[in-house]
N, C-alpha and C. Protein backbone atom coordinates (compact mmCIF):
# COMPACT_ATOMS: atom_id res chain seq x y z
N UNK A 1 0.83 -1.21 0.00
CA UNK A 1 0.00 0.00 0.00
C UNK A 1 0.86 1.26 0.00
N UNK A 2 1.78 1.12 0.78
CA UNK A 2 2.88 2.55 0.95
C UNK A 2 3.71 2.70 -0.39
N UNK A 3 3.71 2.04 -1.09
CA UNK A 3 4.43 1.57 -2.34
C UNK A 3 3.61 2.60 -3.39
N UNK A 4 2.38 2.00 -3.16
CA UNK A 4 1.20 2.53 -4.19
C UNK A 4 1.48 4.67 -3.80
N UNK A 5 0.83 4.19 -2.74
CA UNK A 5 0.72 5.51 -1.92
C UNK A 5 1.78 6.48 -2.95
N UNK A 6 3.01 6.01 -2.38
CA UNK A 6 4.32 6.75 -2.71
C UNK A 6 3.98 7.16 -4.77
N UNK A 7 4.03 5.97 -5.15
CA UNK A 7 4.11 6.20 -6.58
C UNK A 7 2.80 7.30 -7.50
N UNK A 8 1.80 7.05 -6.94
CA UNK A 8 0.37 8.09 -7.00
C UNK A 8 0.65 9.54 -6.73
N UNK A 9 1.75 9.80 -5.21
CA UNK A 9 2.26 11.02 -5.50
C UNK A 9 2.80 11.72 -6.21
N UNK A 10 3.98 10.78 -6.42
CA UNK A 10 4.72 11.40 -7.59
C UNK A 10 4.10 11.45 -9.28
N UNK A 11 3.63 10.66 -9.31
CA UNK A 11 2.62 10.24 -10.68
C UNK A 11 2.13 11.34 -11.07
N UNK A 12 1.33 12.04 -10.16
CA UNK A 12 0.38 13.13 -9.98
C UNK A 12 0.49 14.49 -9.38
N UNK A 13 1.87 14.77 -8.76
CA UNK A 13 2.46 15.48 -8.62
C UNK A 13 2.04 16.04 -7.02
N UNK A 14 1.66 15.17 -6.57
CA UNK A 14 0.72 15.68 -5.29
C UNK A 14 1.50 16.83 -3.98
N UNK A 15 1.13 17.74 -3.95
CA UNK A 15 1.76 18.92 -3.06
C UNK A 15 2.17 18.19 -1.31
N UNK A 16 3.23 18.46 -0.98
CA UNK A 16 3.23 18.40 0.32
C UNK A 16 2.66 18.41 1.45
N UNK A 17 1.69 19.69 1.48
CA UNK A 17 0.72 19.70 2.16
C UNK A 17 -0.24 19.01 2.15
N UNK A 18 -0.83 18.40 0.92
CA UNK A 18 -1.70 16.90 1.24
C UNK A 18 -1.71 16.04 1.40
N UNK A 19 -0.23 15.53 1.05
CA UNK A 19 0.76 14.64 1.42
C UNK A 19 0.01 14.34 2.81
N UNK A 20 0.76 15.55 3.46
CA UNK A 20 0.87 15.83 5.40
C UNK A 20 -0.98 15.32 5.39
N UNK A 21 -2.21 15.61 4.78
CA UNK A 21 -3.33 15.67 5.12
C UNK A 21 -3.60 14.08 5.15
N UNK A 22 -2.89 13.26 3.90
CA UNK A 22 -3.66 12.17 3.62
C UNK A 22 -2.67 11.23 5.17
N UNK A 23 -1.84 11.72 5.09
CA UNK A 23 -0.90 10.63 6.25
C UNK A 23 -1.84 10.94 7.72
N UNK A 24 -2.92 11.80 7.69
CA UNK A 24 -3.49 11.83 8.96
C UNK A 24 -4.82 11.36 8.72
N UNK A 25 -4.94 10.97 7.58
CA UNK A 25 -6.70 10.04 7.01
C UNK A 25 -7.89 10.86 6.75
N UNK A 26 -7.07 12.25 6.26
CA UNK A 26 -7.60 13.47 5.43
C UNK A 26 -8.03 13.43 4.28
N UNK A 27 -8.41 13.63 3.89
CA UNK A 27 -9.23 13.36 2.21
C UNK A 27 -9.73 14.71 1.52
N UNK A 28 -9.67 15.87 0.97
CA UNK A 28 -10.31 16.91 0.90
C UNK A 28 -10.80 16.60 -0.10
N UNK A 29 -11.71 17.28 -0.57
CA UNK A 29 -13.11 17.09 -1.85
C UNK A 29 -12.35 18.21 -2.99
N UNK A 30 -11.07 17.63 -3.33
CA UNK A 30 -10.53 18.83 -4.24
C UNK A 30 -9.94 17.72 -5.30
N UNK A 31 -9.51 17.83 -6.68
CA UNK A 31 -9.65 17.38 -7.76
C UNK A 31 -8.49 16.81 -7.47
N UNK A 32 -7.00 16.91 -6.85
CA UNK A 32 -5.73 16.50 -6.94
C UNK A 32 -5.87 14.91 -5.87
N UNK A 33 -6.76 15.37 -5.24
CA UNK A 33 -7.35 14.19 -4.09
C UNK A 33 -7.84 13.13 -4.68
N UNK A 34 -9.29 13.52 -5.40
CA UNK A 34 -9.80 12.69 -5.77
C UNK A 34 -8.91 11.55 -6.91
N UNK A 35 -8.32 11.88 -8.14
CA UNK A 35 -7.32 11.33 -8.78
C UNK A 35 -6.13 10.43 -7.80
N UNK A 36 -5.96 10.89 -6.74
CA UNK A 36 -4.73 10.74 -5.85
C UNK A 36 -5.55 8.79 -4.97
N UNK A 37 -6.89 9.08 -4.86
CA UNK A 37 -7.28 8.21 -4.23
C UNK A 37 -8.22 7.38 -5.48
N UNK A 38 -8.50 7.62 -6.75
CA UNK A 38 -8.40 6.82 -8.03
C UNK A 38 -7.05 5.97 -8.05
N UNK A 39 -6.36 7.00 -8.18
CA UNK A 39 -4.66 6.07 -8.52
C UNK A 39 -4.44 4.90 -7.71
N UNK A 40 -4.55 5.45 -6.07
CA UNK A 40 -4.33 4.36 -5.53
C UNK A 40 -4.73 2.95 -5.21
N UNK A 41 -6.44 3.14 -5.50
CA UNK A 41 -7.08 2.28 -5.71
C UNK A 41 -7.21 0.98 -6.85
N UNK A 42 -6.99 1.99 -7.89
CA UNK A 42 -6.70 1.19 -8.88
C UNK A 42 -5.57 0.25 -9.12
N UNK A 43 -4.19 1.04 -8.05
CA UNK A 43 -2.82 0.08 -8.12
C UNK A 43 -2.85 -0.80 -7.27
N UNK A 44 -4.02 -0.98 -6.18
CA UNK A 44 -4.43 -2.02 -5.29
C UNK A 44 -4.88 -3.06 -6.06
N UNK A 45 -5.66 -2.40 -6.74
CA UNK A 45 -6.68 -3.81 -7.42
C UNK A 45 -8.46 -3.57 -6.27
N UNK A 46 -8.54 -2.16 -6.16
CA UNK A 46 -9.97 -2.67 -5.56
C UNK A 46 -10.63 -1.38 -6.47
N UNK A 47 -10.31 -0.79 -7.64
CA UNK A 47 -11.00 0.30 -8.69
C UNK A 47 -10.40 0.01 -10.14
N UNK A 48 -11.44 0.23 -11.12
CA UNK A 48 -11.70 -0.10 -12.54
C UNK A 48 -12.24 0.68 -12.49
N UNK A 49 -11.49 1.79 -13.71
CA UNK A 49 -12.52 2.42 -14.20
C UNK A 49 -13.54 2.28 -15.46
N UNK A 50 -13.31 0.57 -15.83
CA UNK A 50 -14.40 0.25 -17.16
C UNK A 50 -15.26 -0.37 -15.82
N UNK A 51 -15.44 -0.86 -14.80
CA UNK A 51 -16.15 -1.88 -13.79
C UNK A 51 -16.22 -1.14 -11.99
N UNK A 52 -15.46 -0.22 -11.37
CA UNK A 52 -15.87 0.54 -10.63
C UNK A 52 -15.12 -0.07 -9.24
N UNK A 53 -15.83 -0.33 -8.26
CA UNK A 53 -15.30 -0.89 -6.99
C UNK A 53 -15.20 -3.03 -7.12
N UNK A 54 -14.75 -3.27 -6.67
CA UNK A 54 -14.73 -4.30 -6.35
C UNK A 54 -14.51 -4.66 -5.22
N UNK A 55 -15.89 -4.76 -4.62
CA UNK A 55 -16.32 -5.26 -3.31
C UNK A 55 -15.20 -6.24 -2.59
N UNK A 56 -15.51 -7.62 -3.38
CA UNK A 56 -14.95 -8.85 -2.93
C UNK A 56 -13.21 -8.77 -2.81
N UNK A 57 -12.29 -7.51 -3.52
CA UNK A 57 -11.43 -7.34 -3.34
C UNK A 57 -11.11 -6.05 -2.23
N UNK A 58 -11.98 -4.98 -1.68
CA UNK A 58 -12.15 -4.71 -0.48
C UNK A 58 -12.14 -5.40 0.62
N UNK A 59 -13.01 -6.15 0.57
CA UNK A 59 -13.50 -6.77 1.56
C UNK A 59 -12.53 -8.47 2.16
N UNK A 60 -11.73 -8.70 1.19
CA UNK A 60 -10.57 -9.58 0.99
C UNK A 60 -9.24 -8.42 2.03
N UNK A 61 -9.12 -7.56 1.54
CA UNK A 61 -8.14 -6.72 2.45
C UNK A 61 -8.21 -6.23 3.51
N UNK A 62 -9.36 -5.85 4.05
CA UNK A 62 -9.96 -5.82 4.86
C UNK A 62 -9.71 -6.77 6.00
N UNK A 63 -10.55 -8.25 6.22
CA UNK A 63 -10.46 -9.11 7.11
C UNK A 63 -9.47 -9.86 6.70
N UNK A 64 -8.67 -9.97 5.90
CA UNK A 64 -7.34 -11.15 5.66
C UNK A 64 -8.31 -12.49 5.32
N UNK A 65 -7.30 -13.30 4.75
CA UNK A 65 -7.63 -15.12 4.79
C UNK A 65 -8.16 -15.50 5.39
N UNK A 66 -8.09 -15.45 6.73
CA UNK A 66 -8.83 -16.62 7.85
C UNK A 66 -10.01 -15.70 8.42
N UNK A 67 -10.43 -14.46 8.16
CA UNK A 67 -11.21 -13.73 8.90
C UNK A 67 -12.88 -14.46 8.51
N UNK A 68 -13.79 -13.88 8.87
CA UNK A 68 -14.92 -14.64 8.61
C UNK A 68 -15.71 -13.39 7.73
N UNK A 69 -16.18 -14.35 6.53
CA UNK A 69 -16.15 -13.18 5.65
C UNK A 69 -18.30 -12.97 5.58
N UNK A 70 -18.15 -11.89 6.89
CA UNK A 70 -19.88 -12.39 7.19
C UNK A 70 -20.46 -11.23 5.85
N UNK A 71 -22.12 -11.62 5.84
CA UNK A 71 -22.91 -11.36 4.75
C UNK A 71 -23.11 -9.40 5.57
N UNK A 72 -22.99 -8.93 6.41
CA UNK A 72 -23.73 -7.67 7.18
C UNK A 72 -22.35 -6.68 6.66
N UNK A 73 -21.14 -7.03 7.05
CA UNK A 73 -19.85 -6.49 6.76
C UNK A 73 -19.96 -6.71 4.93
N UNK A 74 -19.81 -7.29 4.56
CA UNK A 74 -19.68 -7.37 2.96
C UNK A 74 -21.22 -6.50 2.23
N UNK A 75 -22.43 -6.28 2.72
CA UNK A 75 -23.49 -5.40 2.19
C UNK A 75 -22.82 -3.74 3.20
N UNK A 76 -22.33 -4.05 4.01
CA UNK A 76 -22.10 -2.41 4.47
C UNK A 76 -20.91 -1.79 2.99
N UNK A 77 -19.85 -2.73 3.04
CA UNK A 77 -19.20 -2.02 2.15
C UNK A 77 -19.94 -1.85 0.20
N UNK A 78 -20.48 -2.76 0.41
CA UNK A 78 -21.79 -2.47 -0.88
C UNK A 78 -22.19 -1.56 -1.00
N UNK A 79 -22.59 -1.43 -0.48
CA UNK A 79 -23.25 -0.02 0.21
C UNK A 79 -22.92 1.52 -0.29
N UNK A 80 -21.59 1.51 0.24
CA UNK A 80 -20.39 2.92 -0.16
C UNK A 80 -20.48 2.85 -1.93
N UNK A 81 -20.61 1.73 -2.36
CA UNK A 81 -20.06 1.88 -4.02
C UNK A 81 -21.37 1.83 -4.99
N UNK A 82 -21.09 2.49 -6.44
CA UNK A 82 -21.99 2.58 -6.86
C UNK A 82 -21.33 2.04 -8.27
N UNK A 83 -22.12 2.18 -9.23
CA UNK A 83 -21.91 1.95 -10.96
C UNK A 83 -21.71 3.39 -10.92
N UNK A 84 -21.63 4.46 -11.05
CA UNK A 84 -21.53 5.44 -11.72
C UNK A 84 -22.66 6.16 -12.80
N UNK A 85 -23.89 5.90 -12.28
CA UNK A 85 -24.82 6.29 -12.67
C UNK A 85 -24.88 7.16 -12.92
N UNK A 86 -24.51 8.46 -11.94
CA UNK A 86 -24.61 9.60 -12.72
C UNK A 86 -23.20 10.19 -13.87
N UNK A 87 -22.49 9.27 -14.02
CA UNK A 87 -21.45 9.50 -14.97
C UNK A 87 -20.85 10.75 -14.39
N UNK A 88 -20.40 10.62 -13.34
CA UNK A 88 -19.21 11.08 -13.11
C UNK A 88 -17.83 10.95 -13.58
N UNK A 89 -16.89 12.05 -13.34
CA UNK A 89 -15.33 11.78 -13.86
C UNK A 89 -14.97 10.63 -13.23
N UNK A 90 -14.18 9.98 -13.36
CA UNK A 90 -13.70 9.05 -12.90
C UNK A 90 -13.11 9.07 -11.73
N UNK A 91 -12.08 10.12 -10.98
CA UNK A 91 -11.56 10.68 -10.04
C UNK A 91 -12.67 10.92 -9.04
N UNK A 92 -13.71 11.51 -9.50
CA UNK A 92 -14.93 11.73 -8.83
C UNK A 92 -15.39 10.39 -8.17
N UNK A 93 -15.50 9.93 -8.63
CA UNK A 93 -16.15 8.47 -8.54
C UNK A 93 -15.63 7.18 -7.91
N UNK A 94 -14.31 7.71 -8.11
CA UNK A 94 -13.38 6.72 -6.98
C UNK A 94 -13.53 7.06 -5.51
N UNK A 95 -13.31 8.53 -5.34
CA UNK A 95 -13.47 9.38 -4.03
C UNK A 95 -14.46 9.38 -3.87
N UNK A 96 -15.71 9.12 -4.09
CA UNK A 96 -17.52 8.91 -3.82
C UNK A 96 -17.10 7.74 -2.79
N UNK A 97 -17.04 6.97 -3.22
CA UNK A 97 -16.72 5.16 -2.87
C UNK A 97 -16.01 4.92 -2.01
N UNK A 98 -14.34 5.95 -1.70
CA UNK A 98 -13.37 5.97 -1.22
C UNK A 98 -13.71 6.40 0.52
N UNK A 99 -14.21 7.54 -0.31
CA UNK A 99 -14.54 8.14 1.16
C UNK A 99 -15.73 7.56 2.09
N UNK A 100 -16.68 7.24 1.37
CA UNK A 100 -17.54 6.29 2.11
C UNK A 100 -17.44 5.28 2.90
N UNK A 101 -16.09 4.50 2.18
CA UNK A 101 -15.65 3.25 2.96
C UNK A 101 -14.45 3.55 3.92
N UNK A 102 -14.03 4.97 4.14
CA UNK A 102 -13.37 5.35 5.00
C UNK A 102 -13.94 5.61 6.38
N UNK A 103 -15.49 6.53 6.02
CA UNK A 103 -16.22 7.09 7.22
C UNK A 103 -16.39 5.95 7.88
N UNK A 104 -17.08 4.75 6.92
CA UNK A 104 -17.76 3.46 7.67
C UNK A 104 -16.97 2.54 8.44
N UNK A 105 -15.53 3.03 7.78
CA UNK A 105 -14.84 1.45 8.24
C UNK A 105 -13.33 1.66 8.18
N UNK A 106 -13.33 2.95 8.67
CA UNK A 106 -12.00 3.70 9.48
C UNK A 106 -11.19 2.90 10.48
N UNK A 107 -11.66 2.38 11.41
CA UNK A 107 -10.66 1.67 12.15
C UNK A 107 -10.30 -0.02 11.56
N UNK A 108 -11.45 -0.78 10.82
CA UNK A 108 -10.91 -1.56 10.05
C UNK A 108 -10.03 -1.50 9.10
N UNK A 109 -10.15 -0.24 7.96
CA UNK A 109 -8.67 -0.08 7.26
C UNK A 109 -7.67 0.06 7.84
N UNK A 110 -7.38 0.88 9.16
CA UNK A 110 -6.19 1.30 9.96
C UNK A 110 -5.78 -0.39 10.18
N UNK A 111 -6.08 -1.02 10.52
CA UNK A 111 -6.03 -2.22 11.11
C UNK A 111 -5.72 -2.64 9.87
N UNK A 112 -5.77 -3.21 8.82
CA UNK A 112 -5.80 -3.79 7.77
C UNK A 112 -4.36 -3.72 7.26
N UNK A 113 -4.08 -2.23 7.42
CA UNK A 113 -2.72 -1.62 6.98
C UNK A 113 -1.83 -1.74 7.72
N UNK A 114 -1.75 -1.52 9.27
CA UNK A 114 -1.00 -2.00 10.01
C UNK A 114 0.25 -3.37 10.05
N UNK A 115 1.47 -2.63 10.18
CA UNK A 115 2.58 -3.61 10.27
C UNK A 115 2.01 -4.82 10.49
N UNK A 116 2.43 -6.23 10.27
CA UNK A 116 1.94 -6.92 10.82
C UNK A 116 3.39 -7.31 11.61
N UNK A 117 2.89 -8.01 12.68
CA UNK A 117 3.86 -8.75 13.81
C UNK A 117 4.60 -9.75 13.52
């Protein structure tokens, strides 16, 4: 993820100062953001922009291998993502999704990302 992270900055030229915003789980609703959290998504493998979110690859990073992959947790993150109905930019549309599954499930990503032991 820090890999991705890193390369999306430079890719995109991302300013310092949001740099500093996103390392505190900042997100602003500004166009360099939204692209910034497209990029990264997409170098994960959980955004397409011909196909959109991919749940089952969220939700795979999320709880790991052995976690229990219940039906209530997998419709919450459903939930956050859409098709793109209203044809939004693409950047737009990643950060719709992005940020949704941040508000909902903030301390599960922290956790997700976390060193492991």
């Amino acid at each position: 993820m820090l890999e991705y992270r890193d390369k999306c900055v430079k890719e995109l030229a991302v300013p310092v100062d949001l740099v500093e915003k996103y390392q505190k789980w900042e997100y602003p609703n500004d166009e360099k953001t939204q692209c910034y959290i497209k990029c990264v998504f997409t170098k994960w493998g959980l955004f397409d922009v011909a196909s959109g979110f991919s749940v089952e690859n969220i939700h795979q990073q999320l709880v790991g291998n052995h976690a229990d992959h219940n039906e209530a947790f997998h419709a919450s993150l459903a939930a956050c993502v859409d098709k793109n109905e209203q044809g939004s930019p693409e950047c737009e549309w990643a950060y719709r999704g992005a940020t949704c599954l941040l508000k909902e499930n903030l301390a599960q990503i922290q956790k997700s990302l976390a060193p492991k032991a």
